[in-house]
Protein backbone atom coordinates (compact mmCIF):
# COMPACT_ATOMS: atom_id res chain seq x y z
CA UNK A 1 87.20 140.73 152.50
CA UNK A 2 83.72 141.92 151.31
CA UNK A 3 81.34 140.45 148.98
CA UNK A 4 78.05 141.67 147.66
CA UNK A 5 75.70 139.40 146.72
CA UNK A 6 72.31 140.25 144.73
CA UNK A 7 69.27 138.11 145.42
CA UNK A 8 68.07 136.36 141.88
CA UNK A 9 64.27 136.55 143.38
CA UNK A 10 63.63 139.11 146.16
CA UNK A 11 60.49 137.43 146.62
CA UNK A 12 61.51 134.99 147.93
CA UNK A 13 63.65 136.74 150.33
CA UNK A 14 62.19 134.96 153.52
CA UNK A 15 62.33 130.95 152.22
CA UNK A 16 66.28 131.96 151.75
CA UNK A 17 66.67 133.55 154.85
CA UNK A 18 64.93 131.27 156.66
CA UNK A 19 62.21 132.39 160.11
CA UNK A 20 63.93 134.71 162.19
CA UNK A 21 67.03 134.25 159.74
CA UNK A 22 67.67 131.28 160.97
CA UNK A 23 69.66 129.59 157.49
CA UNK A 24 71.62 133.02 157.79
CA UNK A 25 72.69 131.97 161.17
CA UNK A 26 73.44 129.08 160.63
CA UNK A 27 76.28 130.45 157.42
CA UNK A 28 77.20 133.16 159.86
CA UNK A 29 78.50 131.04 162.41
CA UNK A 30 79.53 127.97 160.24
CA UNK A 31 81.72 129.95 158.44
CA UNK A 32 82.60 132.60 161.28
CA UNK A 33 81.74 135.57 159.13
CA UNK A 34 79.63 138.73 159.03
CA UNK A 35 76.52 138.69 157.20
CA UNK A 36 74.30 141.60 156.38
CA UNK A 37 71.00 142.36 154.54
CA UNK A 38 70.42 145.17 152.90
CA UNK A 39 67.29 146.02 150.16
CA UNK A 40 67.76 143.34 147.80
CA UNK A 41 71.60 142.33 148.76
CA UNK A 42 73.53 140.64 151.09
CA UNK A 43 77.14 141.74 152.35
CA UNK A 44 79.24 139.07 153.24
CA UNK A 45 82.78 140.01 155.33
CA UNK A 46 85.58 138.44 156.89
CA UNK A 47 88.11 135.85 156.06
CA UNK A 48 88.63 135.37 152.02
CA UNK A 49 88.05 131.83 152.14
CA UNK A 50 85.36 131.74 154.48
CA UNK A 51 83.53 134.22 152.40
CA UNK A 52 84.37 132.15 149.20
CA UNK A 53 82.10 129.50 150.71
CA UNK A 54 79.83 130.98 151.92
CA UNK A 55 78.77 132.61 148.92
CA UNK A 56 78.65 129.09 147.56
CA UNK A 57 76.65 128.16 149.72
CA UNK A 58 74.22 131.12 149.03
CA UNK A 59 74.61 130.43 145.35
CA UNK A 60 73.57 126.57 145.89
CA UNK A 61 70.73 127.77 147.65
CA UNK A 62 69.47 130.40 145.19
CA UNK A 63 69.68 127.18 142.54
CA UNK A 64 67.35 125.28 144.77
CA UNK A 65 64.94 128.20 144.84
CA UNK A 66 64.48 128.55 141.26
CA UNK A 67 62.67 124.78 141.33
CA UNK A 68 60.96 125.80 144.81
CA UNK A 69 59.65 127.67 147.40
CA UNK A 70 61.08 126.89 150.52
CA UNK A 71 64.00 126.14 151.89
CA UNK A 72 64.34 123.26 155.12
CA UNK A 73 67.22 123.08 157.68
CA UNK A 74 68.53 120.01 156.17
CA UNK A 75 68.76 121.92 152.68
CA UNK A 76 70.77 124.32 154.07
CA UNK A 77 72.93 121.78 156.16
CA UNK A 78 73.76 119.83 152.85
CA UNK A 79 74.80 123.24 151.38
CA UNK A 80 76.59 123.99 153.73
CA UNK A 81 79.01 120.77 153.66
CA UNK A 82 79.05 120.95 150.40
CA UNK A 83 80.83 124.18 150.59
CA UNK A 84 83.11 122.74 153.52
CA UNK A 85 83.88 119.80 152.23
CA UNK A 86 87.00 120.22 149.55
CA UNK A 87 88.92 121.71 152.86
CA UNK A 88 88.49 119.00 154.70
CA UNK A 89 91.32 117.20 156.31
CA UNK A 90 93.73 118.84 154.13
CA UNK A 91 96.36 117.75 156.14
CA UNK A 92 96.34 114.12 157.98
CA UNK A 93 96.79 114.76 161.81
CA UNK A 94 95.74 118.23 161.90
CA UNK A 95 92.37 119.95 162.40
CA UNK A 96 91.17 123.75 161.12
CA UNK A 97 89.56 125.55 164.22
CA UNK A 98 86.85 128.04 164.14
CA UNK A 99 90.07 130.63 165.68
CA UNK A 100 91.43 132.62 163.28
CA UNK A 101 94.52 130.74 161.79
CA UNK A 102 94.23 128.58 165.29
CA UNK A 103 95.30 125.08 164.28
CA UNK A 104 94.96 121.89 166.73
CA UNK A 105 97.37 118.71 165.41
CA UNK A 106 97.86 115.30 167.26
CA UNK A 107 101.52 115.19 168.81
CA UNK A 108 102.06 111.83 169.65
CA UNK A 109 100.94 108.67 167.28
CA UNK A 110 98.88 107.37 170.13
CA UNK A 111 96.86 110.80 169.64
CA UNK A 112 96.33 110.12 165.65
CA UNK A 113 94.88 106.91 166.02
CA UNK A 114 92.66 108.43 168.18
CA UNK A 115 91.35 111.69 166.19
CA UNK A 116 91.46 108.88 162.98
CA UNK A 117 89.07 107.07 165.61
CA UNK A 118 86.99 110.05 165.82
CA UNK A 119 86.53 110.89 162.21
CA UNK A 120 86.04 107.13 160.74
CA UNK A 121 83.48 105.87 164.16
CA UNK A 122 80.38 107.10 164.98
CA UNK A 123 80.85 106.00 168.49
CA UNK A 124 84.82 106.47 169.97
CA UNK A 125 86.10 105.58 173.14
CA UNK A 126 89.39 107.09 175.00
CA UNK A 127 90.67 105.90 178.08
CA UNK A 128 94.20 107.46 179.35
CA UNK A 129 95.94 109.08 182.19
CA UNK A 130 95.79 113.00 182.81
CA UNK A 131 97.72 114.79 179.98
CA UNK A 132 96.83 113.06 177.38
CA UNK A 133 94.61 114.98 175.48
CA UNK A 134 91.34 113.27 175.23
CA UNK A 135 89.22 115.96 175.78
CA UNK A 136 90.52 118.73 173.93
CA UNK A 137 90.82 116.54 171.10
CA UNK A 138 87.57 115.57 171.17
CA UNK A 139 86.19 118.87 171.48
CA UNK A 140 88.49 120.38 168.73
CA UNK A 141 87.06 117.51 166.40
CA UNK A 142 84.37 118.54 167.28
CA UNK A 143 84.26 121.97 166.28
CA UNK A 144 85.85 121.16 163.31
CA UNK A 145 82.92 119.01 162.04
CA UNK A 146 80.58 121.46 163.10
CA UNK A 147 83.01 124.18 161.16
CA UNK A 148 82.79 122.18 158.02
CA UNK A 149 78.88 121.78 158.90
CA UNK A 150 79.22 117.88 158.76
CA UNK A 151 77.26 118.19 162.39
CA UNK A 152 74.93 120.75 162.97
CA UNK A 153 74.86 120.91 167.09
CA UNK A 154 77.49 119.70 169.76
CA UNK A 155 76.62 118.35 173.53
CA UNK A 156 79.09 118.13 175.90
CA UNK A 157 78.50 116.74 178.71
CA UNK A 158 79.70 115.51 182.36
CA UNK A 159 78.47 113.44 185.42
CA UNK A 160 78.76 115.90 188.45
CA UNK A 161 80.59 113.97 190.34
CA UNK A 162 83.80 115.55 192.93
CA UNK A 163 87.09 113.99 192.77
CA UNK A 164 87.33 113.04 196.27
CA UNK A 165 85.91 116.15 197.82
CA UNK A 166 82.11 116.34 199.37
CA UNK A 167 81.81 120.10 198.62
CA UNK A 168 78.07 119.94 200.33
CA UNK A 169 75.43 122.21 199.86
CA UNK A 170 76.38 125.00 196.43
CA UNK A 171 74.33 128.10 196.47
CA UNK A 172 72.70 129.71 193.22
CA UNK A 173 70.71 128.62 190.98
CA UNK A 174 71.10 125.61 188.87
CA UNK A 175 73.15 126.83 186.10
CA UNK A 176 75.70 128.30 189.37
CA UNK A 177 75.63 124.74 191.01
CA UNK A 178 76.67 122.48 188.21
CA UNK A 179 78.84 125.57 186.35
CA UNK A 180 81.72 123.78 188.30
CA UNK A 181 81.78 120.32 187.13
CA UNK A 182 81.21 121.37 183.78
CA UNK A 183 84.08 124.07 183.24
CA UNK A 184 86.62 122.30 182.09
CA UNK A 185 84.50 121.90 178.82
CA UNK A 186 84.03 125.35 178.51
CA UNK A 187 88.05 125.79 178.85
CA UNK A 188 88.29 123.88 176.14
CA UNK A 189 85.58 125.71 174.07
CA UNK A 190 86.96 128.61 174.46
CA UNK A 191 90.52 127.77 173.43
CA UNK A 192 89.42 127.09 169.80
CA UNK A 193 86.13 129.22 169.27
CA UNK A 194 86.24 132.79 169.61
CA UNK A 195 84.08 133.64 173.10
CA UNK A 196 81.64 136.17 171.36
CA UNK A 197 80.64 133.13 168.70
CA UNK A 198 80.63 130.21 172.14
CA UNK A 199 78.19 133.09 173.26
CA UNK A 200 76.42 132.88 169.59
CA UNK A 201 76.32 129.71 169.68
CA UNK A 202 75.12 128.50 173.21
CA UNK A 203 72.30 131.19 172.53
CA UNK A 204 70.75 129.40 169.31
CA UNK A 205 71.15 125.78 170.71
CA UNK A 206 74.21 124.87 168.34
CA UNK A 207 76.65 124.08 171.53
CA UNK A 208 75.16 123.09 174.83
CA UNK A 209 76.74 122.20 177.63
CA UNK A 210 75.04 119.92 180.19
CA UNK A 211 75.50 117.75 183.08
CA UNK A 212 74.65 113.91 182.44
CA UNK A 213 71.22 113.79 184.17
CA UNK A 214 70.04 116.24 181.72
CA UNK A 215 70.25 113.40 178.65
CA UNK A 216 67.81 111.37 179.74
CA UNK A 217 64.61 110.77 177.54
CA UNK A 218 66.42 112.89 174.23
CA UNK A 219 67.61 111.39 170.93
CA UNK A 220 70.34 113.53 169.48
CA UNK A 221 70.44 113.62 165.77
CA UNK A 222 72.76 115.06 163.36
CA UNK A 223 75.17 116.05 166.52
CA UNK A 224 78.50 115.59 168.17
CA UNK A 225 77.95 113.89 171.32
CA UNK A 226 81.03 114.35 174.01
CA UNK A 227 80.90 112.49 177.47
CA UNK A 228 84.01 114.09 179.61
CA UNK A 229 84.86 112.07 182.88
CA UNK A 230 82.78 109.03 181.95
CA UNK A 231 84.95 106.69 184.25
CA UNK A 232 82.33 108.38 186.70
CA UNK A 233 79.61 107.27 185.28
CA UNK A 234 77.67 103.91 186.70
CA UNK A 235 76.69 101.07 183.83
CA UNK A 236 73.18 102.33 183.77
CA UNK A 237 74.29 105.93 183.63
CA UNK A 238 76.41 104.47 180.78
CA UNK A 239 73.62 102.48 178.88
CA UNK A 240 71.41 105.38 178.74
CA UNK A 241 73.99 108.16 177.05
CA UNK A 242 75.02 105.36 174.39
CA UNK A 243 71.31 105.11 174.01
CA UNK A 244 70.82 109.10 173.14
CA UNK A 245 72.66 108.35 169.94
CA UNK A 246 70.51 109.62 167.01
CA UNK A 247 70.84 109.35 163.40
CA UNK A 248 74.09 111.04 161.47
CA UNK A 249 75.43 111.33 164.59
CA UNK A 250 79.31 111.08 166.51
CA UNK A 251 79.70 110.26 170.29
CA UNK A 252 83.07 110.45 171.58
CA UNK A 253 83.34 108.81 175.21
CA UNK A 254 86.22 109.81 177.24
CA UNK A 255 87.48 108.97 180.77
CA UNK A 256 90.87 107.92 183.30
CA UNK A 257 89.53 104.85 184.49
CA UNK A 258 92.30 104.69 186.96
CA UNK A 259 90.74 107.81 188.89
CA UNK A 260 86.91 106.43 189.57
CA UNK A 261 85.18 108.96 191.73
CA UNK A 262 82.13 106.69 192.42
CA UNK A 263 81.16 104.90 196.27
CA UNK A 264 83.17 101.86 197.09
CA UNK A 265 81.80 98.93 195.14
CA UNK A 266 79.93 100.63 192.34
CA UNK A 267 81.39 99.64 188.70
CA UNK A 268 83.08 102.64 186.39
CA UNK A 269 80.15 102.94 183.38
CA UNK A 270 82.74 103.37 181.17
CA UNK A 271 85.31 100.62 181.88
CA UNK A 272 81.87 97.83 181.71
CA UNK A 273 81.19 99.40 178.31
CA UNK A 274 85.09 99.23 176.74
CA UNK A 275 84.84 95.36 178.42
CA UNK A 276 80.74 94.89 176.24
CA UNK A 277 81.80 96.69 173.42
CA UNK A 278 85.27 95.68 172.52
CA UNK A 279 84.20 93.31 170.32
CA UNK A 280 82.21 95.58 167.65
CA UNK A 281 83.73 96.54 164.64
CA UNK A 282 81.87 99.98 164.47
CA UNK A 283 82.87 100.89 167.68
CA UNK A 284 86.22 102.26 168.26
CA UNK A 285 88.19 102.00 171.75
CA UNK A 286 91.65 103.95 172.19
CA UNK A 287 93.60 103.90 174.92
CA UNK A 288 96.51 106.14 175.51
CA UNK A 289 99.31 105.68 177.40
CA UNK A 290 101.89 107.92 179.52
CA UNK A 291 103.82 108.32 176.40
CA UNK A 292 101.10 110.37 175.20
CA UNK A 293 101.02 113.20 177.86
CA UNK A 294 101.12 116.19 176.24
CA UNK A 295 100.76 118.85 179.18
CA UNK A 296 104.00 119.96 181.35
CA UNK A 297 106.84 117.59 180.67
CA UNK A 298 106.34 117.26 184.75
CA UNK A 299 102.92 115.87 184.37
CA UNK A 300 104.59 112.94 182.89
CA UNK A 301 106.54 112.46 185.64
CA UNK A 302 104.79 112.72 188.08
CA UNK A 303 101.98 110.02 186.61
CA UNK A 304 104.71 107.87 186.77
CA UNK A 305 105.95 108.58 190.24
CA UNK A 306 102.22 108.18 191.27
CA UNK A 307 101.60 104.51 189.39
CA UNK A 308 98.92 103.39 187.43
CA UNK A 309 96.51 103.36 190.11
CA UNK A 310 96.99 106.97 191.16
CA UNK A 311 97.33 110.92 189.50
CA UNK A 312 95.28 113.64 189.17
C-alpha cells in the first residue's frame, strides 16, 4: 500500500522530521515501512496496517506542531505507542514480529507464564534446561515491544565465557573476538527481524549487541535489557547488570543454572540473585522444566538421559 501525506506547515518541515530525520527513522523502522520525502509530501509504503499507523502517528504529530515548534524524542515515542497500542496483545500467548506475517506463540503453559512474566515485570528471571525457549522468547518480546514502540532500544547481552573449552588466544579485532559468544543472540535476531532492518537498526543504536563487560558505568532507560547465559555470570557481575536498570525500562535475565561455566568454587550470579530476590513482589522468577523443551523431540530425551546436573 501507498499513502501520500501533505505537510499542514512546510515550515516546519525539520521540527517534524527531526535532525538528520531522525523521528522519520524512528516510524520507518517501528513500523517496518518505507518512508519518503518529497517537496511538501511524504510517501508512506508497505504493509496496510503498518501504514495505517503510521500515518497516525504523523497526524498526532502534525497536531502537536500546530501548539509548537519542536518536536523531542519522547514526543515522538508517545506517538508512536499510541499508534501501536490498540494491536497489542491481540491474542493471549502470542506475539506480532517485525517479519512479515512471522508470528512467535508460547507452546507449553510453562512458556506463558513466562512471556506473562515478561510483559507484567520490569525485571524477569528464567532458569531452565536447553530447549526451553528462554531466549528466543525473550528476544521475540522483545522486538515486539520495541515493534509497538513501548521500548525504544534493546541490549542484549552475554558474559564471554566457553562452555568447557579454553579456545586461547582469538585473532581480529574486538568485534571478531567476542562475535562468537555473542551469536546465538544474533540467531535469534535474525529469525524475527528482517536482516536488512537488524542492519538498520544496529546502525542507529536501536539494537546493540554486547558482551557483559561492556555494561558497566551505563544506565539504560526506556530499553529492553536481555542477559543470555547469566548462570555464567559471578554475584558481582550480577549486581552490577541489575544495577544498569534505568527508568521505563524491562530486563529479562535468563540462564541453565545446571551448566555453570565458571572456575571451581565461584558462585553462578544468577542462581545468588533468584535465592536474594525471590522474595520481591516486582520481581518475577520462572523456571521451566523438561516438559517445556520445545527444540527436537530428542533434545528432551536426551536432557533426561543426561540428569539434572548435566546437557548441553
Amino acid at each position: 500500500m501507498q499513502l501520500n501525506i501533505s505537510l499542514e506547515q512546510p515550515e516546519k518541515k525539520l521540527a517534524l522530521f527531526g535532525s538528520a530525520d531522525r523521528h522519520l527513522r524512528m516510524i520507518r523502522d517501528t513500523f517496518g515501512i518505507q518512508v519518503v520525502s518529497r517537496n511538501d509530501d511524504l510517501r508512506l509504503s508497505g504493509d496496510r496496517e503498518q501504514v495505517g499507523k503510521a500515518a497516525a502517528v504523523l497526524e498526532q504529530l502534525q497536531q502537536t506542531l500546530r501548539r509548537q515548534d519542536w518536536l523531542s524524542v519522547e514526543d515522538v515515542g508517545r506517538a508512536i505507542g499510541h499508534a501501536a497500542r490498540p494491536g497489542e496483545q491481540k491474542t493471549p500467548g502470542k506475539i506480532d514480529l517485525y517479519a512479515d506475517g512471522k508470528v512467535v506463540a508460547a507452546k507449553t503453559p510453562g512458556q506463558k507464564r513466562y512471556l506473562d512474566a515478561i510483559f507484567t515485570h520490569d525485571l524477569t528471571f528464567c532458569a531452565g534446561p536447553a530447549g526451553t525457549g528462554k531466549t528466543y522468547l525473550a528476544v521475540a518480546a522483545a522486538a515486539s515491544l520495541l515493534k509497538r514502540g513501548a521500548a525504544k532500544r534493546l541490549v542484549l547481552a552475554r558474559p564471554a565465557i566457553e562452555a568447557g573449552e579454553r579456545l586461547g588466544f582469538l585473532p581480529g579485532d574486538l568485534h571478531a573476538k567476542v562475535n562468537p559468544y555473542l551469536q546465538p543472540l544474533f540467531d535469534a535476531l535474525n529469525d524475527m527481524i528482517e536482516y536488512e532492518q537488524v542492519k538498520r537498526f544496529m546502525m542507529n543504536d536501536i539494537i546493540e549487541v554486547i558482551p557483559l563487560a561492556f555494561m558497566r558505568g551505563r544506565t539504560l532507560n526506556e530499553c529492553v535489557v536481555i542477559l543470555d547465559e547469566a548462570q555464567n555470570t559471578t554475584p558481582t557481575q550480577m549486581l552490577m547488570f541489575l544495577t544498569r536498570l534505568g527508568r521505563e525500562s524491562k530486563m529479562i535475565v535468563t540462564g541453565d543454572v545446571s551448566q555453570v561455566d565458571l572456575p571451581e568454587r565461584v558462585p553462578s550470579g544468577m542462581a545468588d540473585a533468584m535465592r536474594r530476590l525471590s522474595g520481591i513482589t516486582e520481581i518475577a522468577i520462572v523456571e521451566l522444566e523438561r516438559q517445556d523443551i520445545v527444540r527436537h523431540r530428542l533434545v528432551q530425551t536426551i536432557v533426561n538421559a543426561y540428569g539434572p546436573a548435566e546437557g548441553a
